[in-house]
Protein backbone atom coordinates (compact mmCIF):
# COMPACT_ATOMS: atom_id res chain seq x y z
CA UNK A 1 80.36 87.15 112.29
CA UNK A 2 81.22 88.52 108.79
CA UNK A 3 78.56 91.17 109.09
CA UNK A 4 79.73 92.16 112.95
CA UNK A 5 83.40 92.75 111.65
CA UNK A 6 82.02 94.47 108.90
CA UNK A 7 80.34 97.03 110.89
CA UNK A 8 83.11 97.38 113.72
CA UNK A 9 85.42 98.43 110.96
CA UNK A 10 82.90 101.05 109.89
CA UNK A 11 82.01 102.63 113.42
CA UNK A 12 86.22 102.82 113.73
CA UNK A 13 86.57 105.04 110.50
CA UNK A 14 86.10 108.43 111.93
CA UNK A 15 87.92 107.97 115.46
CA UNK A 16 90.85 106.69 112.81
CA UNK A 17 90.46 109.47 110.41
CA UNK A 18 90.59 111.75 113.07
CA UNK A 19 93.98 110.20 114.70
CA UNK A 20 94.90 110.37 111.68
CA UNK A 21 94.50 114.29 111.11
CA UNK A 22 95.68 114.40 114.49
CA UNK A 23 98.90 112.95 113.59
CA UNK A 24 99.47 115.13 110.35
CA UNK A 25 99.00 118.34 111.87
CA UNK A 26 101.57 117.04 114.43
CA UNK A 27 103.76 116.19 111.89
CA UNK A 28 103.70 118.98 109.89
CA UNK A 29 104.86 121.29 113.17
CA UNK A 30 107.76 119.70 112.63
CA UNK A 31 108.86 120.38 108.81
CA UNK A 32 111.24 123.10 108.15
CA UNK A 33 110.16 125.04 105.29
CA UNK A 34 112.59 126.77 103.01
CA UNK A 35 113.04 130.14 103.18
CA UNK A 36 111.42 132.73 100.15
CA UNK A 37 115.22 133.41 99.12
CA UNK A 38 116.24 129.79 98.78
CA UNK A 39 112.79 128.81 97.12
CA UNK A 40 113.89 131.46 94.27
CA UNK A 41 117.18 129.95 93.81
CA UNK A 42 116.45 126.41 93.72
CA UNK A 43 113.55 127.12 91.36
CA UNK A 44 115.74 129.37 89.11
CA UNK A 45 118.27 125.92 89.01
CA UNK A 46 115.20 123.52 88.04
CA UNK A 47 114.37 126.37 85.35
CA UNK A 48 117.67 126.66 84.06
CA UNK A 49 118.51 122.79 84.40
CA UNK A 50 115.37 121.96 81.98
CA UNK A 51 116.67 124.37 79.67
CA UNK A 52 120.19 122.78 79.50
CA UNK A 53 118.41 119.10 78.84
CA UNK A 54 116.02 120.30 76.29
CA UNK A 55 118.71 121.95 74.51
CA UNK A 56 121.32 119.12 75.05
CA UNK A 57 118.31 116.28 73.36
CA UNK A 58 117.50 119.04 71.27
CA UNK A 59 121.17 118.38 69.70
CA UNK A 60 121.34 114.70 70.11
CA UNK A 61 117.95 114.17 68.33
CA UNK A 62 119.03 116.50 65.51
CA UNK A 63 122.29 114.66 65.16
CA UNK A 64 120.82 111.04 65.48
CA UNK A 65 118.30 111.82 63.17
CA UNK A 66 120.31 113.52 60.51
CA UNK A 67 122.78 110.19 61.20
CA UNK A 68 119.28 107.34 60.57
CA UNK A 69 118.41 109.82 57.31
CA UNK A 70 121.57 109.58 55.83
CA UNK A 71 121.93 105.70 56.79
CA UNK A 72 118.64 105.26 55.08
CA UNK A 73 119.51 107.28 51.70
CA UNK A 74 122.46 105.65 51.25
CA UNK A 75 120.53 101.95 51.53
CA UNK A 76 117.76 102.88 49.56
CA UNK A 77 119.71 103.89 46.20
């Protein structure tokens, strides 16, 4: 019986790979893809929004670490 399953599974594979594909392509007719003008702008926002968080943890490390250093110096004399 185990065996029988086994290879019922198997022969189903392509005709389900194949719905599958089926259903994709179907799926895909249906997406609304942004336009080349709003692609540029939302891309120059991610740009300029990793910027602005590198620069903002760029301060808070500095400051935290300059904070820990000075904790430390002063426990160590």
């Amino acid at each position: 019986m185990e065996s029988y399953s086994l290879v019922t599974r198997i022969s189903g594979w392509p005709k389900a790979a194949m719905n599958y594909v089926e259903e994709l392509q179907t799926e895909m007719r249906r997406v609304t893809w942004p336009s080349w003008k709003q692609v540029r702008a939302t891309t120059g926002v991610v740009i300029v929004a990793v910027f602005a968080f590198a620069a903002y943890f760029y301060v808070v490390d500095f400051l935290v670490g300059r904070a820990i250093t000075k904790i430390f110096t002063a426990l160590s004399k």
